[in-house]
Protein backbone atom coordinates (compact mmCIF):
# COMPACT_ATOMS: atom_id res chain seq x y z
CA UNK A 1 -128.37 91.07 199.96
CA UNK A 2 -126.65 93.93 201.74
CA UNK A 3 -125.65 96.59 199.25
CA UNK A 4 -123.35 100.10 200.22
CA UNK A 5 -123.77 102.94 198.00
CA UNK A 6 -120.63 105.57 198.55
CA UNK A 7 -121.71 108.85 197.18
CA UNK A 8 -125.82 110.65 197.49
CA UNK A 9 -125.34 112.50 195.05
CA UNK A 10 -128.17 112.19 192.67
CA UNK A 11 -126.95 108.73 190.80
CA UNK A 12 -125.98 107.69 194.69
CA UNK A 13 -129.66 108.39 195.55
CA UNK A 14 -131.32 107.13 192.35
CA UNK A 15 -129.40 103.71 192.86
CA UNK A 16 -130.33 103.27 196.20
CA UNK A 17 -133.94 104.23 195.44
CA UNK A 18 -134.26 101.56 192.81
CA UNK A 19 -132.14 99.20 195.74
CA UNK A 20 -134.36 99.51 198.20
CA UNK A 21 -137.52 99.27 195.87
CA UNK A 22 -135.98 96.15 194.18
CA UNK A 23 -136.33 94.47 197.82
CA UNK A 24 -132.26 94.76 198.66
CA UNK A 25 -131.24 95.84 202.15
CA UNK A 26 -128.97 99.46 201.14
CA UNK A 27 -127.05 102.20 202.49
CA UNK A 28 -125.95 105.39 200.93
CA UNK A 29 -122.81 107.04 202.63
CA UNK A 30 -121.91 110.67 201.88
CA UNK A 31 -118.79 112.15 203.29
CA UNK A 32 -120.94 115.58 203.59
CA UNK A 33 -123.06 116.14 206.91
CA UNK A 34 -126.23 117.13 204.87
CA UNK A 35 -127.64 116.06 201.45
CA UNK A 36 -126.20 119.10 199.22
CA UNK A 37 -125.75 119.46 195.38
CA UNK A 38 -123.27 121.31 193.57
CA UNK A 39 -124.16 122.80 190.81
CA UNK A 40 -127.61 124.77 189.47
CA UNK A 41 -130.39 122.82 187.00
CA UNK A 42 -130.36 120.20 184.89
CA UNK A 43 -132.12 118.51 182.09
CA UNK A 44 -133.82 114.91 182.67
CA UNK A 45 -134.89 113.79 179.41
CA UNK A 46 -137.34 111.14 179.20
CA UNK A 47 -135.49 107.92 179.36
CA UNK A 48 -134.83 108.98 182.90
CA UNK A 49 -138.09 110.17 184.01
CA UNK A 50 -139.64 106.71 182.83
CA UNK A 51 -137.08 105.25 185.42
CA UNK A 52 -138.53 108.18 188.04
CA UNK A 53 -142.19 106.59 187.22
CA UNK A 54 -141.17 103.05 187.34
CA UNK A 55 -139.40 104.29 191.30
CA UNK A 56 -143.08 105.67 192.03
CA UNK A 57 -141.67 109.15 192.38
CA UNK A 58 -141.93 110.82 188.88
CA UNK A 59 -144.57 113.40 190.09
CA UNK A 60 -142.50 114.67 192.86
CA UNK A 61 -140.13 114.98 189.99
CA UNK A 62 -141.86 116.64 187.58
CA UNK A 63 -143.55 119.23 190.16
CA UNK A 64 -139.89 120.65 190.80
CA UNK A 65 -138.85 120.67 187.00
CA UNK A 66 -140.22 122.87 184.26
CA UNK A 67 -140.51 121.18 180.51
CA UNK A 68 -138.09 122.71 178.49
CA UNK A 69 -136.63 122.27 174.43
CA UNK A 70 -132.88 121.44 173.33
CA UNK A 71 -134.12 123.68 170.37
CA UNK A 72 -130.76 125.82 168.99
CA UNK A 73 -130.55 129.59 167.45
CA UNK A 74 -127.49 130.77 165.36
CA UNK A 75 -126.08 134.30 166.55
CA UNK A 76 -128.35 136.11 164.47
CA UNK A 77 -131.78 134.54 166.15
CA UNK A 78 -132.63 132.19 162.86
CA UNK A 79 -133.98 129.09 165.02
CA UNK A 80 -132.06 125.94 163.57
CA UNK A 81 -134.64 122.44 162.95
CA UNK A 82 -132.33 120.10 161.95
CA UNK A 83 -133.98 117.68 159.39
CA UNK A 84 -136.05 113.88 160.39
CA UNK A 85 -135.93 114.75 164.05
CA UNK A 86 -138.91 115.33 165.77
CA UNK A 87 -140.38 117.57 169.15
CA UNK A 88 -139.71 114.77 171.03
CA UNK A 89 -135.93 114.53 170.45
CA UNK A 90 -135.41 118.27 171.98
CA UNK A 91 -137.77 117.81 174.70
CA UNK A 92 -136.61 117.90 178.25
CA UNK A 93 -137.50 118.62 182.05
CA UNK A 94 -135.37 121.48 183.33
CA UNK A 95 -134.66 120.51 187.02
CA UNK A 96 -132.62 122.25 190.34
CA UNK A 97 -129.81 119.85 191.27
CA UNK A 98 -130.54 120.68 194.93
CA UNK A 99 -134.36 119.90 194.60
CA UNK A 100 -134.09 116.64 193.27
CA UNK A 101 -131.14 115.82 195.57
CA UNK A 102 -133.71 116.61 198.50
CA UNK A 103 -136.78 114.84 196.83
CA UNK A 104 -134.82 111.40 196.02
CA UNK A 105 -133.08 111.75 199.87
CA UNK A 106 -137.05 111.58 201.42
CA UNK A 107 -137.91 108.85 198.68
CA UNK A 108 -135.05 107.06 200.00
CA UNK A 109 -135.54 107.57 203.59
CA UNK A 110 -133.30 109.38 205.59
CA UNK A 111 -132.27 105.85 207.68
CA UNK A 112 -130.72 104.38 204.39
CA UNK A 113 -128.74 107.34 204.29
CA UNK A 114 -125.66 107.81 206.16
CA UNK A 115 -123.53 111.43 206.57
CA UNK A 116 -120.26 112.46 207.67
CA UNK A 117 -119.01 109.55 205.92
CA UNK A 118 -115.84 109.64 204.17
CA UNK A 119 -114.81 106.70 202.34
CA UNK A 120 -111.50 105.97 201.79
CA UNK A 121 -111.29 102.13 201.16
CA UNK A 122 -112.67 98.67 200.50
CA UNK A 123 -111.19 94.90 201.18
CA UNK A 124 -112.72 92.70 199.11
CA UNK A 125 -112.41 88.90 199.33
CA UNK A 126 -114.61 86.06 197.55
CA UNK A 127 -118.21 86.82 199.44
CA UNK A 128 -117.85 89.97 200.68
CA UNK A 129 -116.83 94.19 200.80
CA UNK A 130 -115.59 96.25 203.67
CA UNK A 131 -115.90 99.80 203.14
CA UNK A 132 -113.69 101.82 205.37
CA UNK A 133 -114.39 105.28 206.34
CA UNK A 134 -111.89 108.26 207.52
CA UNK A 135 -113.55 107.64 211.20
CA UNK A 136 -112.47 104.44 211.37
CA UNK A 137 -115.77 103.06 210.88
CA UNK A 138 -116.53 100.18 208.36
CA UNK A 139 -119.79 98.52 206.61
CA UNK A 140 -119.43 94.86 205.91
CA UNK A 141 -122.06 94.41 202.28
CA UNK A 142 -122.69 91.91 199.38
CA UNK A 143 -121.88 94.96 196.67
CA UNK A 144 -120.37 98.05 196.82
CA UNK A 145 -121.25 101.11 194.51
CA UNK A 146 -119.13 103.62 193.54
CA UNK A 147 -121.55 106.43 192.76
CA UNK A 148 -118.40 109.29 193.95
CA UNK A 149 -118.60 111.36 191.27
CA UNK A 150 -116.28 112.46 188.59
CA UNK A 151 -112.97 112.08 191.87
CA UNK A 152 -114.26 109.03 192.82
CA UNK A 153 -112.43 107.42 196.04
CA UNK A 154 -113.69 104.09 194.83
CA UNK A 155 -112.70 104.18 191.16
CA UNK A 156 -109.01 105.23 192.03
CA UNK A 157 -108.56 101.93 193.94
CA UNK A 158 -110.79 99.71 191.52
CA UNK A 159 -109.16 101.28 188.25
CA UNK A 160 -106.13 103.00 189.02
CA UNK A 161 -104.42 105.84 187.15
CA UNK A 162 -107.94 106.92 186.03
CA UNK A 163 -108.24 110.20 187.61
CA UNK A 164 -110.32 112.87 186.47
CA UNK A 165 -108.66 115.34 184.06
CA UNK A 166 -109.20 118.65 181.92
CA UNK A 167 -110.97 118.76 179.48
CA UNK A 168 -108.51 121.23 177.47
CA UNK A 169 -109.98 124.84 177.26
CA UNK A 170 -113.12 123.68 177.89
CA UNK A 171 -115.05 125.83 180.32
CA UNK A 172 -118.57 126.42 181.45
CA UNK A 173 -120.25 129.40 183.65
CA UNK A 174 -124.12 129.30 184.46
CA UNK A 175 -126.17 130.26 187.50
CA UNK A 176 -130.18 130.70 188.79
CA UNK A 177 -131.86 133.55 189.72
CA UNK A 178 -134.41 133.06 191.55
CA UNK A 179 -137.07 135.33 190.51
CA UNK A 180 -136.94 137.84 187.24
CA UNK A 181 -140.93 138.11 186.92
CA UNK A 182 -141.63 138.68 183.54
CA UNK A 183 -138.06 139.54 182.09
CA UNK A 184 -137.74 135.99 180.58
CA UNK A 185 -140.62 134.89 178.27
CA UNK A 186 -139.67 131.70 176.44
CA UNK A 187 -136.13 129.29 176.72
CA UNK A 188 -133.40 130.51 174.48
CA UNK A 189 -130.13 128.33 173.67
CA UNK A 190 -127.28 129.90 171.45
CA UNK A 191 -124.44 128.45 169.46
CA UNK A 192 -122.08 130.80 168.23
CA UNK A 193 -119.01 130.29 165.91
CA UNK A 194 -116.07 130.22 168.00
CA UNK A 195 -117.17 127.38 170.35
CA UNK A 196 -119.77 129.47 172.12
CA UNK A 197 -122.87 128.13 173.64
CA UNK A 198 -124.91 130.13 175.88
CA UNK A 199 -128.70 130.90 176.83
CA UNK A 200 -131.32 130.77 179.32
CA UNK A 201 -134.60 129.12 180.51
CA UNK A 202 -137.40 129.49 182.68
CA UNK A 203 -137.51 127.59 186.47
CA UNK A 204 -140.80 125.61 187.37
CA UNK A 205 -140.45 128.24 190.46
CA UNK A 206 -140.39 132.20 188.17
CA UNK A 207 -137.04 132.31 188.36
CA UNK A 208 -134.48 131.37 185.46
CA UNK A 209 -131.15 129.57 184.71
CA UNK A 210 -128.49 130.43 182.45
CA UNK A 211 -125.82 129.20 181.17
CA UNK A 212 -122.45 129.84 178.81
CA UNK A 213 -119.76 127.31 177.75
CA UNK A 214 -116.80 127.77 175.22
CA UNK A 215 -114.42 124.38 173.84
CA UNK A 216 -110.77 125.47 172.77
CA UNK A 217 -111.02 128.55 175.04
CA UNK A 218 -107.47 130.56 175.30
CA UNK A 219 -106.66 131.39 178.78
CA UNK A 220 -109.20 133.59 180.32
CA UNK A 221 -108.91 137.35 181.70
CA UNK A 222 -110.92 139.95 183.54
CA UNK A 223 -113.43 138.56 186.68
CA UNK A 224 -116.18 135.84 186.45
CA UNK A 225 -118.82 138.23 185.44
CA UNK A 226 -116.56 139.75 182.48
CA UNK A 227 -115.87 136.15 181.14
CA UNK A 228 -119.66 135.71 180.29
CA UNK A 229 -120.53 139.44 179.29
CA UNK A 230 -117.54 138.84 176.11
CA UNK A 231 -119.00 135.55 175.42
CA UNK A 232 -122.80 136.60 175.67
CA UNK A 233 -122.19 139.41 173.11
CA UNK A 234 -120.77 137.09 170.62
CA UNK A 235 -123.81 135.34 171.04
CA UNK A 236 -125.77 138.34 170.08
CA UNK A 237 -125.77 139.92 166.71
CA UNK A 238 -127.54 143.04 166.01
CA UNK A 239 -128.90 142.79 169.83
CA UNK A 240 -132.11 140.44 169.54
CA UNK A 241 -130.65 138.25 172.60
CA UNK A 242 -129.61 140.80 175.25
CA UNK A 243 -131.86 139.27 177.74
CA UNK A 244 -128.90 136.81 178.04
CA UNK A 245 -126.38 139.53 179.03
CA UNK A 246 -129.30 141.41 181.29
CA UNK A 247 -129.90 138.10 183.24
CA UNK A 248 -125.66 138.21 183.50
CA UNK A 249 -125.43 141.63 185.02
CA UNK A 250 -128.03 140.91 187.22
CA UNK A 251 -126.55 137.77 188.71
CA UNK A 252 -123.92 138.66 192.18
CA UNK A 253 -120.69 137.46 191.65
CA UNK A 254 -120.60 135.10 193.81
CA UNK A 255 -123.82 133.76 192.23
CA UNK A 256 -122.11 132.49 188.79
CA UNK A 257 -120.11 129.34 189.24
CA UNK A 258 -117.60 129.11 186.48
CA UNK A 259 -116.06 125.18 186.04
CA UNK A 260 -112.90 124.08 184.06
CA UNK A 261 -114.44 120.92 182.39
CA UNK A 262 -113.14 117.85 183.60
CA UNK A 263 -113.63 114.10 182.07
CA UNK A 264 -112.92 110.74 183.17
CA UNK A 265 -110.90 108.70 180.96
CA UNK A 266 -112.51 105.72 179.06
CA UNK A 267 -111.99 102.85 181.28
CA UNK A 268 -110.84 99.37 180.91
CA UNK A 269 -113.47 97.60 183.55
CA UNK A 270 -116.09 99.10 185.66
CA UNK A 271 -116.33 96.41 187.81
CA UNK A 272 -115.07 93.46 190.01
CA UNK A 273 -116.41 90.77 191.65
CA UNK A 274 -118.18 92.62 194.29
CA UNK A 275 -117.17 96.42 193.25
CA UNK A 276 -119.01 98.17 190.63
CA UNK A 277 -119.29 101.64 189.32
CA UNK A 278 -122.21 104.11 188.29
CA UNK A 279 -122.91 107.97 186.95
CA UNK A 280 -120.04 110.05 186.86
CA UNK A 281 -117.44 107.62 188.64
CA UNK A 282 -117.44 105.77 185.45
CA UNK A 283 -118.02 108.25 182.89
CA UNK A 284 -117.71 111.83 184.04
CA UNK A 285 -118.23 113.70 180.38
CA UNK A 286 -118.62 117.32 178.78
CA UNK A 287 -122.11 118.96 179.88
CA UNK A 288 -122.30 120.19 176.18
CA UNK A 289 -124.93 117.21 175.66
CA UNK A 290 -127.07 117.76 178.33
CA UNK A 291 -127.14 114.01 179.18
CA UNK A 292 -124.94 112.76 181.99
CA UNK A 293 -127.53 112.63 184.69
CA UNK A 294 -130.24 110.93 181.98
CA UNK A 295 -127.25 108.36 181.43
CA UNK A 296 -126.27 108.14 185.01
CA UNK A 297 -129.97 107.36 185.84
CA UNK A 298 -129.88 104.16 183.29
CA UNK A 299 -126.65 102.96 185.07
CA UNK A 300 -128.56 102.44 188.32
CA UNK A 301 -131.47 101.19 186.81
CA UNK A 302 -129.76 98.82 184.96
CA UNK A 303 -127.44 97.83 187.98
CA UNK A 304 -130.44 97.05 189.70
CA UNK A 305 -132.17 94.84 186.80
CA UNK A 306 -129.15 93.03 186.63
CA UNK A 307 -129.18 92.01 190.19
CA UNK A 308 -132.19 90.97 189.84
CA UNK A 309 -132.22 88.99 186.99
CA UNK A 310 -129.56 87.10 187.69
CA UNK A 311 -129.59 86.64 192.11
CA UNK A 312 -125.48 86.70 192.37
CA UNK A 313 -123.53 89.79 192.73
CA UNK A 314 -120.66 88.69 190.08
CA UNK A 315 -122.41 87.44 186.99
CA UNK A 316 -124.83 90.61 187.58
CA UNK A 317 -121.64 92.38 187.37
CA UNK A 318 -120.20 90.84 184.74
CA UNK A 319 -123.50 91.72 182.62
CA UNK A 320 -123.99 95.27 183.84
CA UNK A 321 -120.37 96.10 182.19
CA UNK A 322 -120.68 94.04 179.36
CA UNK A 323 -123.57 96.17 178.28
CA UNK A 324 -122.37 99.63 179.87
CA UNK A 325 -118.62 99.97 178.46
CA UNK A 326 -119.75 99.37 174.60
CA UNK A 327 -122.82 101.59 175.53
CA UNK A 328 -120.50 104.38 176.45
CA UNK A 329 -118.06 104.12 173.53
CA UNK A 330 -120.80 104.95 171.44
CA UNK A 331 -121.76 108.12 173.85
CA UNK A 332 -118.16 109.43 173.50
CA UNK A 333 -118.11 108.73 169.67
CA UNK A 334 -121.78 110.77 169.38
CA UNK A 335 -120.72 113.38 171.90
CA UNK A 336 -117.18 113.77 169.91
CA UNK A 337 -119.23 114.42 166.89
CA UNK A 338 -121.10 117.43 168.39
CA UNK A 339 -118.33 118.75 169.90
CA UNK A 340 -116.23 118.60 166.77
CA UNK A 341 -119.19 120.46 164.74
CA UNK A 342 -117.66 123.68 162.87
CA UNK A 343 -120.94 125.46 162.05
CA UNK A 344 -123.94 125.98 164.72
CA UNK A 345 -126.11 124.02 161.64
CA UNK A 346 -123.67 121.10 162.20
CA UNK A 347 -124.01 121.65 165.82
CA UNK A 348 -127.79 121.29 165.89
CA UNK A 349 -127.86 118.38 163.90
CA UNK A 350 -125.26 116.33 165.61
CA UNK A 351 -127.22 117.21 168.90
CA UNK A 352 -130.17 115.85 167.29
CA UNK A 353 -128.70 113.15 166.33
CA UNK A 354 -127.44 111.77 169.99
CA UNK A 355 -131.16 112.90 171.98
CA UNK A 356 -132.51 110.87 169.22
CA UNK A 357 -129.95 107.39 169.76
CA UNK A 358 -130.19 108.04 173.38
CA UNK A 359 -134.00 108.25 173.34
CA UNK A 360 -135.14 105.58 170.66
CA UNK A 361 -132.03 102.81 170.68
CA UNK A 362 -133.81 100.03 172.40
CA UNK A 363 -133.60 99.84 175.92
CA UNK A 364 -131.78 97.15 178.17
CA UNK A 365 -132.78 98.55 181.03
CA UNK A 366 -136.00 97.96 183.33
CA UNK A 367 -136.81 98.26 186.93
CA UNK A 368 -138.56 95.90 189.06
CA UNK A 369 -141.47 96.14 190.64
């Protein structure tokens, strides 16, 4: 079975990883003309990494990623431990997008992996997909993937009028610096209590990432850098967190990437007969849970299983939805909930709540070997 993957980003890369290792013939096509990632860390918690160690690549994994907590202060430093949750539902592995973009690429192998590709349609008929590509290329497969990202090419023609849209007032800033030797001693997240969020963590590498996001934000003034010094001092009574706004000042400009949120609607079908989609294609979501790459990482895993289990593209299809779109109303309802929170107590708990569901609900998904 012949499978295209459009997108290598890191759920593009992830899926064709567990492809390949699952025995299917795969190619990834990116429309960039090197393996890039936009963005700065994120968190992998463990659900994910177990997929990693099932791929046989969880160690070059964890030797790019630092272990890190989802452990919350208030504004005034008093560290919030929500009640019946233990370690293990704030544990995570701090990662650099780029880094694990690069590591998954070499895991894949660099002939599964085709650049300069920009999709921009499929035919499908009863046994087959052609993807078309801006060149005027095609690639005739069994299944194609939509793993685009949150403007996927491929959703807007399997699902139309589903584009990505704002998340209202919802905005995030965060960067990495790539060495502050001894300046940051432990990992420090904030939630304040006008829809502030903000701290900072150590790298595996010395350096650190940090981070700010505000929901409900009114328009915003002054430069980049001004944006996150306002919101870093509300996250700061009587000064015990000014290593936040120190790692701010000390970040260029250019350095901080500042995104208006955007989400992907919930959608009425994921899939077709021979047309499925994965990651943020499907399901593009608020970062305020920390979870969309964990989740995207089950959607290819579970893609994968289902192919396998049942040896024909459509009825793996039909399965991989049933099982994904119910999965994912329950992520939106949990995610709502945390969002929604009106004290950084609620906050914590609600957060909590969802590592704990998304960690200990029992799984569906498992990779072959």
């Amino acid at each position: 079975m012949r499978v295209v993957v459009i997108g290598a980003g890191i759920i593009g890369l992830t899926t064709g990883l567990a492809l390949r290792d699952a025995g299917f013939d795969v190619l990834v096509c990116e429309q960039a003309p090197e393996i890039r990632a936009a963005g700065a860390s994120l968190g992998l918690w463990r659900n994910a990494l177990a997929v990693y160690d099932r791929l046989g690549v969880g160690d070059q994994v964890a030797a790019i990623g630092k272990p890190s907590g989802m452990w919350f202060h208030d504004p005034t430093g008093r560290l919030m431990e929500p009640a019946g949750y233990s370690p293990a539902d704030h544990h995570y592995l701090l990662v650099h997008r780029a880094k694990l973009n690069d590591r998954l690429a070499d895991a894949l192998g660099h002939d599964n992996i085709r650049l300069d590709a920009r999709f921009v349609r499929y035919e499908e008929s009863p046994d087959r997909v052609v993807a078309h590509f801006a060149d005027g290329s095609s690639e005739e497969c069994d299944l194609l993937v939509g793993a685009d990202g949150a403007y996927s090419v491929v959703r807007a023609q399997l699902v139309p009028d589903s584009e990505a849209r704002e998340h209202v007032g919802h905005h995030a800033w965060r960067a990495v610096l790539p060495d502050v030797g001894d300046s940051v001693t432990s990992d420090v997240l904030v939630v304040g209590d006008r829809g502030f969020r903000g701290g900072y963590a150590r790298t595996y590498d010395g350096g650190a990432f940090w981070l700010l996001s505000q929901f409900n934000a009114p328009e915003l003034t002054g430069t980049v850098k001004q944006q996150c010094l306002e919101r870093a001092r509300d996250l700061d009574v009587d000064g015990w967190n000014s290593t936040l706004s120190r790692l701010i000042e000390s970040t260029p400009d250019d350095k901080i990437l500042h995104n208006q949120i955007m989400v992907v609607p919930p959608l009425s079908h994921w899939v077709s007969a021979r047309v499925a989609l994965a990651g943020d294609a499907a399901h593009a979501m608020s970062p305020h849970i920390t979870a969309g790459a964990t989740l995207g990482v089950e959607d290819a895993a579970l893609l994968v299983d289902r192919l396998t289990l049942h040896g024909d593209v459509p009825a793996a299809l039909v399965d991989y939805e049933a099982d994904r779109i119910p999965h994912y109303e329950e992520v939106a309802r949990r995610s709502a909930a945390v969002e929604h929170s009106t004290t950084p107590d609620e906050f914590a708990a609600a957060y909590a709540s969802f590592s704990n569901w998304m960690m200990t609900r029992e799984s569906t998904v498992d990779v072959p070997r």
